[in-house]
N, C-alpha and C. Protein backbone atom coordinates (compact mmCIF):
# COMPACT_ATOMS: atom_id res chain seq x y z
N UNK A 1 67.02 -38.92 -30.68
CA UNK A 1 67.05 -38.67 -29.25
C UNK A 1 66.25 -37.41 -28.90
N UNK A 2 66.53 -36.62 -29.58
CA UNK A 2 65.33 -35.21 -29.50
C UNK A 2 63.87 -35.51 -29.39
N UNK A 3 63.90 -36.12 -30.38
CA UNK A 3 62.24 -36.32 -30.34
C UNK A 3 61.57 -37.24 -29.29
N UNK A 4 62.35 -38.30 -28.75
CA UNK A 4 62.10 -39.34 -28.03
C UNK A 4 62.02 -38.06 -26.43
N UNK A 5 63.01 -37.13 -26.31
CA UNK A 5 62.83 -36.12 -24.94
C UNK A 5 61.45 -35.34 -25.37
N UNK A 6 61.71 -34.79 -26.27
CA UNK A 6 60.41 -33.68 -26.89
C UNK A 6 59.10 -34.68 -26.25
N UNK A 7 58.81 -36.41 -26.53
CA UNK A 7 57.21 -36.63 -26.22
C UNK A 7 57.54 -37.14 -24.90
N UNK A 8 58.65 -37.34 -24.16
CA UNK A 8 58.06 -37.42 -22.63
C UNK A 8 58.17 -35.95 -22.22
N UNK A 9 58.33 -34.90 -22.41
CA UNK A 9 58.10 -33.44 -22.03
C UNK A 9 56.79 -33.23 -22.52
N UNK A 10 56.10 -33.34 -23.79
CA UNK A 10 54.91 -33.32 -23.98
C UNK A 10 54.15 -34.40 -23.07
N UNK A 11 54.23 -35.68 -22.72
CA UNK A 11 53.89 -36.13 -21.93
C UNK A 11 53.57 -35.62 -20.73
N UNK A 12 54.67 -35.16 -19.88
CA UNK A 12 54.58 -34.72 -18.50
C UNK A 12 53.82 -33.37 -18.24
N UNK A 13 53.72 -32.83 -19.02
CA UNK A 13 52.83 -31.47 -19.22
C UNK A 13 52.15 -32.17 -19.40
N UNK A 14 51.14 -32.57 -20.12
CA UNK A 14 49.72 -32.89 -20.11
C UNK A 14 49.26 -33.42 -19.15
N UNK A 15 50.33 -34.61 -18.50
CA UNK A 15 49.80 -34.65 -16.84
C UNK A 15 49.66 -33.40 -15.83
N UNK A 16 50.28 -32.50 -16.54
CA UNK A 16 50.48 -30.94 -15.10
C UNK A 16 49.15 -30.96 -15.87
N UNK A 17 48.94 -30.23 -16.59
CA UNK A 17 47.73 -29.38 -17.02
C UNK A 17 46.67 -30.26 -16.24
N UNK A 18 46.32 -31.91 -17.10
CA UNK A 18 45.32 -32.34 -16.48
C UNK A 18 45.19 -32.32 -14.44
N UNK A 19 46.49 -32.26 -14.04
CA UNK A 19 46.16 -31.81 -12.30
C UNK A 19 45.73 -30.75 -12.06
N UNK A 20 46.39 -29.94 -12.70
CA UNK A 20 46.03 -28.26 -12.47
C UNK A 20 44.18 -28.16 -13.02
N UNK A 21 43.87 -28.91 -13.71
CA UNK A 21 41.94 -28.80 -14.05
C UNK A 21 41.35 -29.38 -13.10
N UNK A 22 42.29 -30.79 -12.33
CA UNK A 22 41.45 -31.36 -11.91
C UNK A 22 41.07 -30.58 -10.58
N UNK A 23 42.00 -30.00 -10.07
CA UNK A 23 42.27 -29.21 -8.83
C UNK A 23 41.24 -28.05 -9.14
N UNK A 24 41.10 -27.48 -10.26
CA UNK A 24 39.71 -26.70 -10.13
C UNK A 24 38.78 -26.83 -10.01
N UNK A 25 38.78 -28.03 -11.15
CA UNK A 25 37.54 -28.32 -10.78
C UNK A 25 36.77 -28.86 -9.31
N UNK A 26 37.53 -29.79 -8.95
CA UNK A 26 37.45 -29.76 -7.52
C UNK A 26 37.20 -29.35 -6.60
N UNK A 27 37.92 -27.95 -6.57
CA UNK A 27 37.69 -26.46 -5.56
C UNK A 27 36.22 -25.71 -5.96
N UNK A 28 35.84 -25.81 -7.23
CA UNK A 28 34.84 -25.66 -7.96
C UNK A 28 33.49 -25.88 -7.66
N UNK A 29 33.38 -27.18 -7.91
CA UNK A 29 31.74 -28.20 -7.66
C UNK A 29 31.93 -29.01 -6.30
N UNK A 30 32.72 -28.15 -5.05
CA UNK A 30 32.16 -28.84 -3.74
C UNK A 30 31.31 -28.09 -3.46
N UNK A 31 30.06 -28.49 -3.21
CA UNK A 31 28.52 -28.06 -2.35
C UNK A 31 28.70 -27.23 -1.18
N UNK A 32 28.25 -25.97 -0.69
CA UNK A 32 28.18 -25.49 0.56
C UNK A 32 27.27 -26.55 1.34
N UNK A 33 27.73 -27.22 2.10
CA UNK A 33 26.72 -27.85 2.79
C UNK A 33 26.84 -28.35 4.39
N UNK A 34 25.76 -28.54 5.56
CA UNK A 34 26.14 -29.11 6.32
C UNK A 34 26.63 -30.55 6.93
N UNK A 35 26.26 -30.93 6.09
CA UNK A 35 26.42 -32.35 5.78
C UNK A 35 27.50 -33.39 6.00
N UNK A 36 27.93 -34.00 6.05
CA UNK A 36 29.48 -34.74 6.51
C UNK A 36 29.45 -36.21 5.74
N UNK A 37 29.84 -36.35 4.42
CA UNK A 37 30.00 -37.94 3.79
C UNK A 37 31.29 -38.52 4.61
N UNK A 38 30.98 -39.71 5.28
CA UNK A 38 32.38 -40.37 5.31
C UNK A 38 31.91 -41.96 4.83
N UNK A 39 33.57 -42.19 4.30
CA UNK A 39 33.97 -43.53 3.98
C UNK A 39 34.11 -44.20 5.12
N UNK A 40 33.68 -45.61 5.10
CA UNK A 40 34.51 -46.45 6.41
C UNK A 40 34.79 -47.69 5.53
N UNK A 41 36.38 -47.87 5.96
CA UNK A 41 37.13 -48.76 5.88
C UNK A 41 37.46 -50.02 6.68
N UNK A 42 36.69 -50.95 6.75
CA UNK A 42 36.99 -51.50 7.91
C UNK A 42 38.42 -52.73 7.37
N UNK A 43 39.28 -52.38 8.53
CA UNK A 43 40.12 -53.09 8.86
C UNK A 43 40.53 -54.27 9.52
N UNK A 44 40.53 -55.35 9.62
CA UNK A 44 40.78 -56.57 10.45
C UNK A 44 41.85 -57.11 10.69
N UNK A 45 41.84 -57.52 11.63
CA UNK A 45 43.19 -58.08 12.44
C UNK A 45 44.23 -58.82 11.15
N UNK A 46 45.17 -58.60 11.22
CA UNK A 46 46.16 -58.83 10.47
C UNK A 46 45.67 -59.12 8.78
N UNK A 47 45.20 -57.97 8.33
CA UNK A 47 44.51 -57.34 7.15
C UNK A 47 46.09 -57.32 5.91
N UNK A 48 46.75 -57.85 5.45
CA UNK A 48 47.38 -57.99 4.58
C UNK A 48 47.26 -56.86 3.53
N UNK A 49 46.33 -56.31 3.10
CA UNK A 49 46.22 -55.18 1.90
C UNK A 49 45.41 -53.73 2.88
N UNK A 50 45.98 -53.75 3.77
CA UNK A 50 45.24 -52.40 5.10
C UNK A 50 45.51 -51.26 4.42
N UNK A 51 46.49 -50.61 4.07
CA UNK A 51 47.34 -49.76 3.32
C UNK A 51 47.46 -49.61 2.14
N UNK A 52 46.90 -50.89 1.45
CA UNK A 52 46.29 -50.34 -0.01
C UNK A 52 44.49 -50.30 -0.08
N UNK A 53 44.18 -50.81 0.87
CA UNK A 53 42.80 -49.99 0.88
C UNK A 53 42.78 -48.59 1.53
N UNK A 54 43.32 -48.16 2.39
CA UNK A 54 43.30 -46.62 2.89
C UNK A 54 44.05 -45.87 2.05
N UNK A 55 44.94 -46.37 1.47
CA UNK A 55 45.45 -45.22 -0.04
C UNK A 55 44.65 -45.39 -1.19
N UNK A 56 44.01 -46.77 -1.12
CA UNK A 56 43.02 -46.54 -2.59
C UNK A 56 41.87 -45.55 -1.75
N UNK A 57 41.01 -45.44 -0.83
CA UNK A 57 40.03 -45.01 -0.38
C UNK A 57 40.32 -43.39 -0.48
N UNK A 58 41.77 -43.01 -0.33
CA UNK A 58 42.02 -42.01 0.23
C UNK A 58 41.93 -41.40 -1.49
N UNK A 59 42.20 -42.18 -2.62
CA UNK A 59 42.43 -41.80 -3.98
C UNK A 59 41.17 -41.67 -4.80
N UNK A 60 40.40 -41.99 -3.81
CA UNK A 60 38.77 -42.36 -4.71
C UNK A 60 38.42 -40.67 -3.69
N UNK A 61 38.82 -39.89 -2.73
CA UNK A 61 38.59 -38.82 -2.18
C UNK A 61 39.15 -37.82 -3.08
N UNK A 62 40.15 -37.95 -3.52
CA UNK A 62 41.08 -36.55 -3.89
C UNK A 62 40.25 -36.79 -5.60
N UNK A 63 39.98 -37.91 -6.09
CA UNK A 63 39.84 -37.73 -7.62
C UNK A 63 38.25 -37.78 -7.57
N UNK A 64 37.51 -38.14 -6.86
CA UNK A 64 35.70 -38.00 -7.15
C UNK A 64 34.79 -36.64 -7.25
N UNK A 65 35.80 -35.76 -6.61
CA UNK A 65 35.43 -34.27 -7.00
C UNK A 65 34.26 -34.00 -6.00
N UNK A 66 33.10 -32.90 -6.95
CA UNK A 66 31.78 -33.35 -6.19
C UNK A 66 31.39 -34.12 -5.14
N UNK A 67 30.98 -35.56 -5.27
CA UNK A 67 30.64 -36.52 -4.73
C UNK A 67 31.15 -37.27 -4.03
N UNK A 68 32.63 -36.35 -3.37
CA UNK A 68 33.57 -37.12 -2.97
C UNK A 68 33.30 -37.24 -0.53
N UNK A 69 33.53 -38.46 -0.43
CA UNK A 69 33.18 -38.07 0.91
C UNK A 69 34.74 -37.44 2.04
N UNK A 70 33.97 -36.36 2.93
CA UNK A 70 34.55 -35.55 3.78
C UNK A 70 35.70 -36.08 4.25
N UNK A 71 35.35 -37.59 5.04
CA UNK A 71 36.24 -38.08 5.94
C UNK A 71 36.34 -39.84 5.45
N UNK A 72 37.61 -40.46 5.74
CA UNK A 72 37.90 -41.64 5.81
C UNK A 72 38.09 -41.89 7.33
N UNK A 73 36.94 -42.98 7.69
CA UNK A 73 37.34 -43.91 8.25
C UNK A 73 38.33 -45.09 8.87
N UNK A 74 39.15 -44.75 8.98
CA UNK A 74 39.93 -46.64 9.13
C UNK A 74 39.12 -47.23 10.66
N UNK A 75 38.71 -48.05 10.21
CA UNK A 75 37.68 -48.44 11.24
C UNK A 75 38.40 -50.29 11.91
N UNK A 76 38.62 -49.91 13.15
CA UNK A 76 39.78 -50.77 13.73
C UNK A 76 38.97 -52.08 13.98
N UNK A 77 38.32 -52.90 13.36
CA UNK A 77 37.94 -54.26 13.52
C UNK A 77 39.08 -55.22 14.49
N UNK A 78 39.37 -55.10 15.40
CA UNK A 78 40.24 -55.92 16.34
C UNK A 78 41.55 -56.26 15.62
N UNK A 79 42.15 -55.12 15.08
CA UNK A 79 43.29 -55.30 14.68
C UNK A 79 44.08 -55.72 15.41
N UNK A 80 45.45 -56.08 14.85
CA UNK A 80 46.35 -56.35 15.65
C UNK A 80 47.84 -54.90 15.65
N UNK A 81 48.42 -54.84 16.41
CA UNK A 81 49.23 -53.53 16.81
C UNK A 81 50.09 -53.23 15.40
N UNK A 82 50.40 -54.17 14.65
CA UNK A 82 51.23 -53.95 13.47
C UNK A 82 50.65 -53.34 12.66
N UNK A 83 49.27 -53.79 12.47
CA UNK A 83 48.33 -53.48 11.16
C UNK A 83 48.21 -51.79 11.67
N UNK A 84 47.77 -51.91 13.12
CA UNK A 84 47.19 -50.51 13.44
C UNK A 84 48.21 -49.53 13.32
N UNK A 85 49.40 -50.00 13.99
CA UNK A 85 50.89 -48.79 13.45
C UNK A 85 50.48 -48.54 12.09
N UNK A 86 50.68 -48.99 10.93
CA UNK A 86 50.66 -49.00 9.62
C UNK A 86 49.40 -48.06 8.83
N UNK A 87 48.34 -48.23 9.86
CA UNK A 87 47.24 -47.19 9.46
C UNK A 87 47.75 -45.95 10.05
N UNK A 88 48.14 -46.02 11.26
CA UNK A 88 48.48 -44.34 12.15
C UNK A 88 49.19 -43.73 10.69
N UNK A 89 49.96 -44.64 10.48
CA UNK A 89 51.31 -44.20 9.69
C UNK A 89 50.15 -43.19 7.66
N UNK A 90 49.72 -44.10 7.89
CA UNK A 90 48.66 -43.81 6.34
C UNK A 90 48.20 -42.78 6.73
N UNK A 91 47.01 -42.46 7.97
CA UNK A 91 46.47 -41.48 8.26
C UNK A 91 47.06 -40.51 8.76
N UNK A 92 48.45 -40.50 8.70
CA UNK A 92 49.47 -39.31 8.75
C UNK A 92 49.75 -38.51 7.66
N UNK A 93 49.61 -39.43 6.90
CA UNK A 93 50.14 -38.95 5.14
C UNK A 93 48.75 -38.09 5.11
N UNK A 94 47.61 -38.20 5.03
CA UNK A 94 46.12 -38.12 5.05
C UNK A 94 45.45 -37.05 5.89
N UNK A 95 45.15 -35.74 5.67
CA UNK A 95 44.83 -35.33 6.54
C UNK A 95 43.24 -35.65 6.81
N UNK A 96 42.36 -36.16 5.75
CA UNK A 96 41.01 -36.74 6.44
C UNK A 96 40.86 -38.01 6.01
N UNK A 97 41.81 -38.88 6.44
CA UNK A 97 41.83 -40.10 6.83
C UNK A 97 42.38 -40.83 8.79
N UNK A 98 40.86 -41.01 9.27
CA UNK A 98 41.24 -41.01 11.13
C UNK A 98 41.30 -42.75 11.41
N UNK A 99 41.81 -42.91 12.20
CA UNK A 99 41.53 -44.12 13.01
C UNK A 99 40.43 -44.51 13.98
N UNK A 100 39.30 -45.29 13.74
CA UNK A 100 38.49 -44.92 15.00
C UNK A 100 38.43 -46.53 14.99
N UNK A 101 37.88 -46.82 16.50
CA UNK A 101 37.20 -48.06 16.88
C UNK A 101 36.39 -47.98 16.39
N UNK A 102 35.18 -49.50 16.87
CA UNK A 102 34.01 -49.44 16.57
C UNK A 102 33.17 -48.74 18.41
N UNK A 103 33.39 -48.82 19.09
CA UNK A 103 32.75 -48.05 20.18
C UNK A 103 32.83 -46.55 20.04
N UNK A 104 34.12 -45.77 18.96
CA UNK A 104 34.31 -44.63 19.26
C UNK A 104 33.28 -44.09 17.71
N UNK A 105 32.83 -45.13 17.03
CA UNK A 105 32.01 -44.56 16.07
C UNK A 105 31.32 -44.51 16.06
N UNK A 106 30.63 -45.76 17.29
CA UNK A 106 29.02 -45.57 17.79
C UNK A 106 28.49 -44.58 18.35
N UNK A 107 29.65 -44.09 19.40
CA UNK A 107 29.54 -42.90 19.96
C UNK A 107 29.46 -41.90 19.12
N UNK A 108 30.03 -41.43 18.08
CA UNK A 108 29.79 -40.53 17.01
C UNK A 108 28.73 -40.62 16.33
N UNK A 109 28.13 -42.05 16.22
CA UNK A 109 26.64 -41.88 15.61
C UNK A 109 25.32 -41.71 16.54
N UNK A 110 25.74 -42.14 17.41
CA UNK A 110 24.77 -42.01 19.02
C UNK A 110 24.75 -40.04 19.14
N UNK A 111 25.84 -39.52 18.75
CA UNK A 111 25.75 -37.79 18.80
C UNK A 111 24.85 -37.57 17.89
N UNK A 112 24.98 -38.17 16.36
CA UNK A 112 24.08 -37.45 15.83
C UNK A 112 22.60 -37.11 15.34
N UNK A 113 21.93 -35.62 15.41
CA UNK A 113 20.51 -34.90 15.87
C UNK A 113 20.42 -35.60 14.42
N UNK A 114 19.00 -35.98 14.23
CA UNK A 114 18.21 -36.03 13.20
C UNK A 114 17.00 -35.50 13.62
């Protein structure tokens, strides 16, 4: 019984350590830049897996480091009110994961100077 506690304690530490590197590294190799990467997610009306694509999207942000983009998208393809509660609810957990239409992203790309 000792030994069987001893390797999930060695276990669970090696998961701390490996967060605690990844988190440096992270803080580490982001670019000073002006630049803005975002993901878009598009969502559709009664989208069955809505919420495991905005938590996988949101998981491909926190672990890509570097190359990881700024902002998530949930991009409202004529959802229906259930699906869309369920994203508010995700992009709560999320602090750069937003809800936008598609008119309110045009407008955001119509802003931007090249």
């Amino acid at each position: 019984m000792y030994l069987f506690g001893m390797i999930i304690l060695i276990f669970f530490a090696l998961i701390g350590v490996c967060g605690v590197c990844r988190g440096i590294a992270r803080g580490l190799s982001k670019p000073e830049s002006d630049s803005e990467i975002i993901l878009i997610e598009p969502i559709k009306k009664g989208q069955e897996d809505a919420e495991y694509l905005l938590r996988r999207a949101a998981q491909k942000v926190l672990w890509m480091g570097r190359h990881a983009p700024d902002r998530v998208i949930a991009l409202d393809c004529d959802m229906d009110e259930c699906t869309r509660k369920l994203c508010r609810l995700v992009c709560g957990d999320y602090p750069f994961i937003e809800l936008c239409t598609k008119d309110e992203l045009k407008d955001r790309i119509n802003k931007i100077e090249i």
